[in-house]
N, C-alpha and C. Protein backbone atom coordinates (compact mmCIF):
# COMPACT_ATOMS: atom_id res chain seq x y z
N UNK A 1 0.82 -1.19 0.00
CA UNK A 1 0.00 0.00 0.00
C UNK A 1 0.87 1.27 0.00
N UNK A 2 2.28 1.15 0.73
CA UNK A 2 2.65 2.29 0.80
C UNK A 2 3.67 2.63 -0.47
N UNK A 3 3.88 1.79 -1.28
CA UNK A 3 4.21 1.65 -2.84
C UNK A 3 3.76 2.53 -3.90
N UNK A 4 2.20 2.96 -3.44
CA UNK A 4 1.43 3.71 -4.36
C UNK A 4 1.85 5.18 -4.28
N UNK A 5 2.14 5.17 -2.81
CA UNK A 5 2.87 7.16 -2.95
C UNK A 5 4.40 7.70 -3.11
N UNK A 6 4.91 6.48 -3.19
CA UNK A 6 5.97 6.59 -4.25
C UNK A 6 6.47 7.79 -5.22
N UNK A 7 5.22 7.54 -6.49
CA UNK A 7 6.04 8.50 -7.09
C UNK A 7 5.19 9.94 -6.54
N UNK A 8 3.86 10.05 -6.03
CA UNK A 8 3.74 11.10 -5.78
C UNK A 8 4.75 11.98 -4.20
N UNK A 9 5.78 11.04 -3.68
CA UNK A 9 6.46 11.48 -3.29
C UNK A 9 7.58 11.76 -3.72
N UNK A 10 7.84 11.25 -5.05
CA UNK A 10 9.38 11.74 -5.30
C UNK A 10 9.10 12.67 -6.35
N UNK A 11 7.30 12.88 -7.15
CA UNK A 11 7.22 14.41 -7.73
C UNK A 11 7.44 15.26 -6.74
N UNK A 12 7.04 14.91 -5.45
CA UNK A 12 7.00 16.64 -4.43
C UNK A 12 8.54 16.81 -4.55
N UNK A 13 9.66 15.72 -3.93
CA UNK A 13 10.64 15.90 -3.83
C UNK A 13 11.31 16.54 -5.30
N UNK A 14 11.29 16.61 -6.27
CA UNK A 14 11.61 16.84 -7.42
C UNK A 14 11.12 18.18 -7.61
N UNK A 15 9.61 18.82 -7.05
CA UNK A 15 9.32 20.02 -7.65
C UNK A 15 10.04 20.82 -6.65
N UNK A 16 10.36 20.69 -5.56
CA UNK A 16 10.72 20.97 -4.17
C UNK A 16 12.20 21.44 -4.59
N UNK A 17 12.64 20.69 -5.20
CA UNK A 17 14.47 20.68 -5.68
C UNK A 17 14.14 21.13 -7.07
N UNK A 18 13.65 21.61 -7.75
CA UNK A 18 13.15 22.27 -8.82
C UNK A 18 13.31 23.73 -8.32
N UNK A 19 12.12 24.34 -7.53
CA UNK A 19 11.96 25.33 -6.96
C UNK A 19 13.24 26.18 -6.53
N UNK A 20 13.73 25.26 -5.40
CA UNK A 20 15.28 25.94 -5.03
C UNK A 20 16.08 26.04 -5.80
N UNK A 21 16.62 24.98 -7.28
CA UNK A 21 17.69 25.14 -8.25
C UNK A 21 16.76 26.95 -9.04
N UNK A 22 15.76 26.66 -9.62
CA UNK A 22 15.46 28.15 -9.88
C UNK A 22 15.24 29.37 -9.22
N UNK A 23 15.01 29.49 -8.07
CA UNK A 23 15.11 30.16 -7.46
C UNK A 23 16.81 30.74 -6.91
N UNK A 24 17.61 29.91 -6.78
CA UNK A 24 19.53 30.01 -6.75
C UNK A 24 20.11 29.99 -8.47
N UNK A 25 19.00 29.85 -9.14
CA UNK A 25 20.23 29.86 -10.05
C UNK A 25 20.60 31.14 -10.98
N UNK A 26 20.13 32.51 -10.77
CA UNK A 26 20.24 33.65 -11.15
C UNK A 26 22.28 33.51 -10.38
N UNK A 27 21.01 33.45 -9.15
CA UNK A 27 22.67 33.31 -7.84
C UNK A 27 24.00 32.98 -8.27
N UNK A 28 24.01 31.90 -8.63
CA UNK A 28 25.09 30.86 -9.25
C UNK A 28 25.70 30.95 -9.96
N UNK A 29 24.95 31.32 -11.09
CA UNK A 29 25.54 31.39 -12.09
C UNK A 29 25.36 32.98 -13.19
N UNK A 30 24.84 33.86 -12.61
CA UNK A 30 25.00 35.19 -13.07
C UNK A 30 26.15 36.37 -12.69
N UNK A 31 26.14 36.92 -13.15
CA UNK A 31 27.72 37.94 -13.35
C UNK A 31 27.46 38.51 -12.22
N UNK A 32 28.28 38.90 -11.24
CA UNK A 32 28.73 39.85 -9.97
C UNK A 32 29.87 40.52 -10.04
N UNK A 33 29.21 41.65 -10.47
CA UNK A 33 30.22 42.86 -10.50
C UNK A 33 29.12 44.08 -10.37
N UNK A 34 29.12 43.86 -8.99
CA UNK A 34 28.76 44.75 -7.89
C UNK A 34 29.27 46.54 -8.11
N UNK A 35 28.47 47.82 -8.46
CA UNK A 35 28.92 48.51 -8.53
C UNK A 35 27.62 50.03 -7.49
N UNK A 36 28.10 51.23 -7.44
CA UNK A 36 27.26 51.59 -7.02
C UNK A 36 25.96 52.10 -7.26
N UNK A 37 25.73 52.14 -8.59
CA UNK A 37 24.57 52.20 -9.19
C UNK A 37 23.75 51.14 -9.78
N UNK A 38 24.30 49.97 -9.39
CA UNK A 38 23.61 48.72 -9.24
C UNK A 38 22.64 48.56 -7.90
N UNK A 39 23.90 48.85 -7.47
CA UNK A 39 23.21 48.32 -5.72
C UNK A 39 22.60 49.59 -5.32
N UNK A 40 22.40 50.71 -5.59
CA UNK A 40 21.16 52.29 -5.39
C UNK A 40 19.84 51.27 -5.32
N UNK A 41 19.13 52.50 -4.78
CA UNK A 41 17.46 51.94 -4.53
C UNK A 41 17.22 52.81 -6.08
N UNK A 42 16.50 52.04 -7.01
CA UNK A 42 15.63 52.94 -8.25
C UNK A 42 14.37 52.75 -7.62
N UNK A 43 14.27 54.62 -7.55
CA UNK A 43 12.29 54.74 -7.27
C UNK A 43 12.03 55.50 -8.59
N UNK A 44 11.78 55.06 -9.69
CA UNK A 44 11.63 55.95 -10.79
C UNK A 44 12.48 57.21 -11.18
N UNK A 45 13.61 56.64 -11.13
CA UNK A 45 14.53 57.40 -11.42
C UNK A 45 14.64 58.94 -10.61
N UNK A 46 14.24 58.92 -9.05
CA UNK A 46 14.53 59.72 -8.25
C UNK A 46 15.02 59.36 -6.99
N UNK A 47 15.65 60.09 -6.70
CA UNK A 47 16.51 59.95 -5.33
C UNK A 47 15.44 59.54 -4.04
N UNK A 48 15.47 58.36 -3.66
CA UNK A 48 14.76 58.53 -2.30
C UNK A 48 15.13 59.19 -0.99
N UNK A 49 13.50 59.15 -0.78
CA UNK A 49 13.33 60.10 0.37
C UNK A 49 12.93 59.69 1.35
N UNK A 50 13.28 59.93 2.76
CA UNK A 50 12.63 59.03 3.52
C UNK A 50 12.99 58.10 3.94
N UNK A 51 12.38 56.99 4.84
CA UNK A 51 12.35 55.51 4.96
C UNK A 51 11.35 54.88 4.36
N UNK A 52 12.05 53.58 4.32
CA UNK A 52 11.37 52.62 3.50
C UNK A 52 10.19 51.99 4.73
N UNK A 53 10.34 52.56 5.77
CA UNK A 53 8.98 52.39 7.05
C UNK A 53 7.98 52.65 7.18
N UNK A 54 7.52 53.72 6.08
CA UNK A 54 6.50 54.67 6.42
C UNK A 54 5.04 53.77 6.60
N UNK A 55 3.83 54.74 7.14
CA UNK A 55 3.02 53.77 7.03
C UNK A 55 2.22 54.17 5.56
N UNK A 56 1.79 52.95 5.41
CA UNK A 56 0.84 53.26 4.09
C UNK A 56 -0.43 53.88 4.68
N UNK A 57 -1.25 54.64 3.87
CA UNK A 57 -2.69 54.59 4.17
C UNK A 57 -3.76 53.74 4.23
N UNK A 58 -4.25 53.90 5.10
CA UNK A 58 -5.27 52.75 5.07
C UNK A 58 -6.49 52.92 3.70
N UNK A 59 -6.55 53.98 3.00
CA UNK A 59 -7.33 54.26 1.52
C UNK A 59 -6.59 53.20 0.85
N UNK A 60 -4.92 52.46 0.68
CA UNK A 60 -4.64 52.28 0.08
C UNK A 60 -4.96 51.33 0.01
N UNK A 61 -5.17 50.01 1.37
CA UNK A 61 -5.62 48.74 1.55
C UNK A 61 -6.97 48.70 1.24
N UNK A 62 -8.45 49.70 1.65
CA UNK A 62 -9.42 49.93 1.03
C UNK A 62 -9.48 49.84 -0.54
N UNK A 63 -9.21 49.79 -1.04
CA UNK A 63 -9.30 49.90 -2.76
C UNK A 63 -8.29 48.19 -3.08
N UNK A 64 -7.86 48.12 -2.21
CA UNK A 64 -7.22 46.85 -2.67
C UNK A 64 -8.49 45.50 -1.99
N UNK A 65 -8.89 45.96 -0.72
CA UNK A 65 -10.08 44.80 -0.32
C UNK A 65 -11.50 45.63 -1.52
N UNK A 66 -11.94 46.08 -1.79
CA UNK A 66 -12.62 46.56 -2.46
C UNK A 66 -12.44 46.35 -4.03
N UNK A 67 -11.49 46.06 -4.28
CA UNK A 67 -11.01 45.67 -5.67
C UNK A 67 -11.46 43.79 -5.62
N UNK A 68 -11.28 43.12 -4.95
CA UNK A 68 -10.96 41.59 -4.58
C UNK A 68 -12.59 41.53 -4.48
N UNK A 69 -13.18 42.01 -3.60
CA UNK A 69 -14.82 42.03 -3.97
C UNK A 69 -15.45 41.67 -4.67
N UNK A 70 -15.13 42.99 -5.62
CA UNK A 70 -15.46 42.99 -7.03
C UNK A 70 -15.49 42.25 -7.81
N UNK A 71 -13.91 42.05 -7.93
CA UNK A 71 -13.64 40.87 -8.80
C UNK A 71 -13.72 39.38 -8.29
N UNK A 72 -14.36 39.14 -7.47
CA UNK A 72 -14.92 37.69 -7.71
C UNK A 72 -16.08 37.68 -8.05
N UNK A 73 -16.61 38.60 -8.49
CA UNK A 73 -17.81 38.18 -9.20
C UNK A 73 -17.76 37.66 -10.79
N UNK A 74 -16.87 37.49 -11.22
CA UNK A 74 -15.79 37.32 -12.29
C UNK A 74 -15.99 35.63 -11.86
N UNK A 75 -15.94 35.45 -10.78
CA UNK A 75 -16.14 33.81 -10.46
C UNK A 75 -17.35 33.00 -10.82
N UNK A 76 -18.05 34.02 -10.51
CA UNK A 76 -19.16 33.34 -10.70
C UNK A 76 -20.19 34.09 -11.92
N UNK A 77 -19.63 35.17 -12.56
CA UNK A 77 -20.57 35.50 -13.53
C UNK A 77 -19.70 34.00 -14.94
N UNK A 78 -18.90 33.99 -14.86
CA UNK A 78 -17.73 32.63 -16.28
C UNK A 78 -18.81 31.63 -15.94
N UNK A 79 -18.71 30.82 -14.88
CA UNK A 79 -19.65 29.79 -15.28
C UNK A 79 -20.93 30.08 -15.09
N UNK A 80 -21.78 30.70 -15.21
CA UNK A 80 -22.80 30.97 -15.54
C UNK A 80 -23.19 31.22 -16.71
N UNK A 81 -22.42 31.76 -17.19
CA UNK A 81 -21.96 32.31 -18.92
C UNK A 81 -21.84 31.02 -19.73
N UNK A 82 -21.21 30.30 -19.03
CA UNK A 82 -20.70 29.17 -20.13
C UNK A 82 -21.93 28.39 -20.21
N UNK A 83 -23.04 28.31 -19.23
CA UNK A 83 -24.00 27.35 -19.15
C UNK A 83 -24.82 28.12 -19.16
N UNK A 84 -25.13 29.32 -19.93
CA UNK A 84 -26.23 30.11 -19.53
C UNK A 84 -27.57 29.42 -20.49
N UNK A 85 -27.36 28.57 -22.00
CA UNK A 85 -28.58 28.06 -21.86
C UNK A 85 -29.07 27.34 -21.55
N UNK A 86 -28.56 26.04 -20.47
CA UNK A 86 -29.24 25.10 -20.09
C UNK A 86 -29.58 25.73 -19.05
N UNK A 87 -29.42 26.88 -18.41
CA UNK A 87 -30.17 27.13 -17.07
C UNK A 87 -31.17 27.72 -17.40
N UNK A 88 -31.51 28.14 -18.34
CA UNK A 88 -33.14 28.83 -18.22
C UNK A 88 -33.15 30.22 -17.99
N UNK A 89 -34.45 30.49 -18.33
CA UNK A 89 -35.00 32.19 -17.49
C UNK A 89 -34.64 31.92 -16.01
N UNK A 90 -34.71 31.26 -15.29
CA UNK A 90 -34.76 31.53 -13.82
C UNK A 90 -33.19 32.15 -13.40
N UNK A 91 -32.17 31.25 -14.40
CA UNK A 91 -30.71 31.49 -14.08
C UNK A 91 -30.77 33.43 -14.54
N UNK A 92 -31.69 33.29 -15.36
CA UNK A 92 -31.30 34.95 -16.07
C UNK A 92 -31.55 35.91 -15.19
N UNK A 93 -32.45 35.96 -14.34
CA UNK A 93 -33.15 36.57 -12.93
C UNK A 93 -32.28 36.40 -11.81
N UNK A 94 -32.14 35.54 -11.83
CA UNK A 94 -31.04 35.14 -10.41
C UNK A 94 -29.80 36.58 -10.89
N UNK A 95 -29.20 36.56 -11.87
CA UNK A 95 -28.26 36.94 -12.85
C UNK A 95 -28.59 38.74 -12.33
N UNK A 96 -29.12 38.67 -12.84
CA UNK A 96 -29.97 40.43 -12.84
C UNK A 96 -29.90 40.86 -11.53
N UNK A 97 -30.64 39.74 -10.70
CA UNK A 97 -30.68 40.20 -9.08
C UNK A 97 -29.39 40.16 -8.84
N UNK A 98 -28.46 39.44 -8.81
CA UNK A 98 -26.67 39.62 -8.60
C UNK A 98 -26.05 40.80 -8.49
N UNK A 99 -26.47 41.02 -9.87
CA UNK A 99 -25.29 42.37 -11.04
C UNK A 99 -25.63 43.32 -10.11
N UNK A 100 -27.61 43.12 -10.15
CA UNK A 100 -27.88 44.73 -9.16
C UNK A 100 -27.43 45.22 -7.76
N UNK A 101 -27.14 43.67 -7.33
CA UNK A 101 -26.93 43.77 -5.86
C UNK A 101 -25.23 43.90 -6.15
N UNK A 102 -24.75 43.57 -6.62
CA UNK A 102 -23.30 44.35 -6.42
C UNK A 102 -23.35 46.22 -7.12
N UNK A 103 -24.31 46.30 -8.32
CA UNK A 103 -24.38 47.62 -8.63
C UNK A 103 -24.68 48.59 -7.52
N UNK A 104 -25.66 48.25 -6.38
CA UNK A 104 -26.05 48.78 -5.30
C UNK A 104 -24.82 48.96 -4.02
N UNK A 105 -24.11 47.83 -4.25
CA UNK A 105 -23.16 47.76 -3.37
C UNK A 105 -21.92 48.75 -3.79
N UNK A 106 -21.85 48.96 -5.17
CA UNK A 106 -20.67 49.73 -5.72
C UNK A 106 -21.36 51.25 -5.46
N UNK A 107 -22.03 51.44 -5.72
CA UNK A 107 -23.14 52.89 -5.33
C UNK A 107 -22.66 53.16 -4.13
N UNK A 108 -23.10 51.95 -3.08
CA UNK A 108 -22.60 53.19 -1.22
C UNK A 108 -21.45 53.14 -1.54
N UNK A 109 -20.29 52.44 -1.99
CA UNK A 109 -18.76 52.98 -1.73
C UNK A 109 -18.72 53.75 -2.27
N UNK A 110 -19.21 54.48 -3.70
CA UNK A 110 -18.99 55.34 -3.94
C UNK A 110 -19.64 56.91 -3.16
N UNK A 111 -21.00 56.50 -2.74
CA UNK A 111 -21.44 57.59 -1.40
C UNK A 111 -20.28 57.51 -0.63
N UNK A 112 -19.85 56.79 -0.21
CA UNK A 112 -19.01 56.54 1.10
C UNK A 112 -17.45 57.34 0.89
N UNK A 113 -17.39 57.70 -0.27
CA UNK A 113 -15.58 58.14 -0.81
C UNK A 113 -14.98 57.05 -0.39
N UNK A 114 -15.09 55.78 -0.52
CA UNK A 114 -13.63 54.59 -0.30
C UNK A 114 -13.34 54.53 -1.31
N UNK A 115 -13.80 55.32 -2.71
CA UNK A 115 -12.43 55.32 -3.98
C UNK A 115 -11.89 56.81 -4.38
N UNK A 116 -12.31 57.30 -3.20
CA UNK A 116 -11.72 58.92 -3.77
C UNK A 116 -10.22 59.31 -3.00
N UNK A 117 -9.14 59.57 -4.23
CA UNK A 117 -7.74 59.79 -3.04
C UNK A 117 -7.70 60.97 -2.91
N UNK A 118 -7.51 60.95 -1.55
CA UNK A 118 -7.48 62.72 -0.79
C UNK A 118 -5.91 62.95 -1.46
């Protein structure tokens, strides 16, 4: 019995040692000649300012959970789509009531300013 996980143990071991050879092999085997405009921080071709500590805004994480929302409805509008004629009128209603209820939901954030940057 324990014969059978075999090879699905020596794929893990293999993707496992896969992973690390690509991940080291820039390392290994790429040119090092270290200079000081290699090793500079590029922020768009301006001098940084600051620390790299600061805090972000919390608008910024808002629009990023607010983005993820959104887009799973992307999950579930594809297969619906793909099967939309064997489901019938009822799937088409269900469909409508969805869209609106996220259209409604995109409406208060936008009452709300969670996409407006101060």
């Amino acid at each position: 019995m324990l014969s059978y996980y075999i090879p699905i143990a020596l794929m893990m071991a293999i993707a496992v040692l896969f992973g690390i050879i690509m991940a080291n092999l820039s390392k290994w085997i790429g040119p090092r000649k270290p200079n000081y405009q290699k090793l500079s921080t590029y922020e768009s071709g301006m001098i940084p300012i600051g620390t790299t500590r600061e805090r972000v805004s919390v608008k910024y994480y808002v629009v990023g959970m607010l983005f993820i929302i959104f887009d799973i409805e992307l999950v579930f509008l594809y297969p619906w789509a793909v099967t939309f004629k064997a489901l019938g009128a009822y799937a088409l209603w269900e469909m409508f009531l969805f869209i609106a209820l996220l259209f409604v939901g995109y409406i208060y954030i936008l009452k709300k300013g969670a996409l407006e940057w101060d």
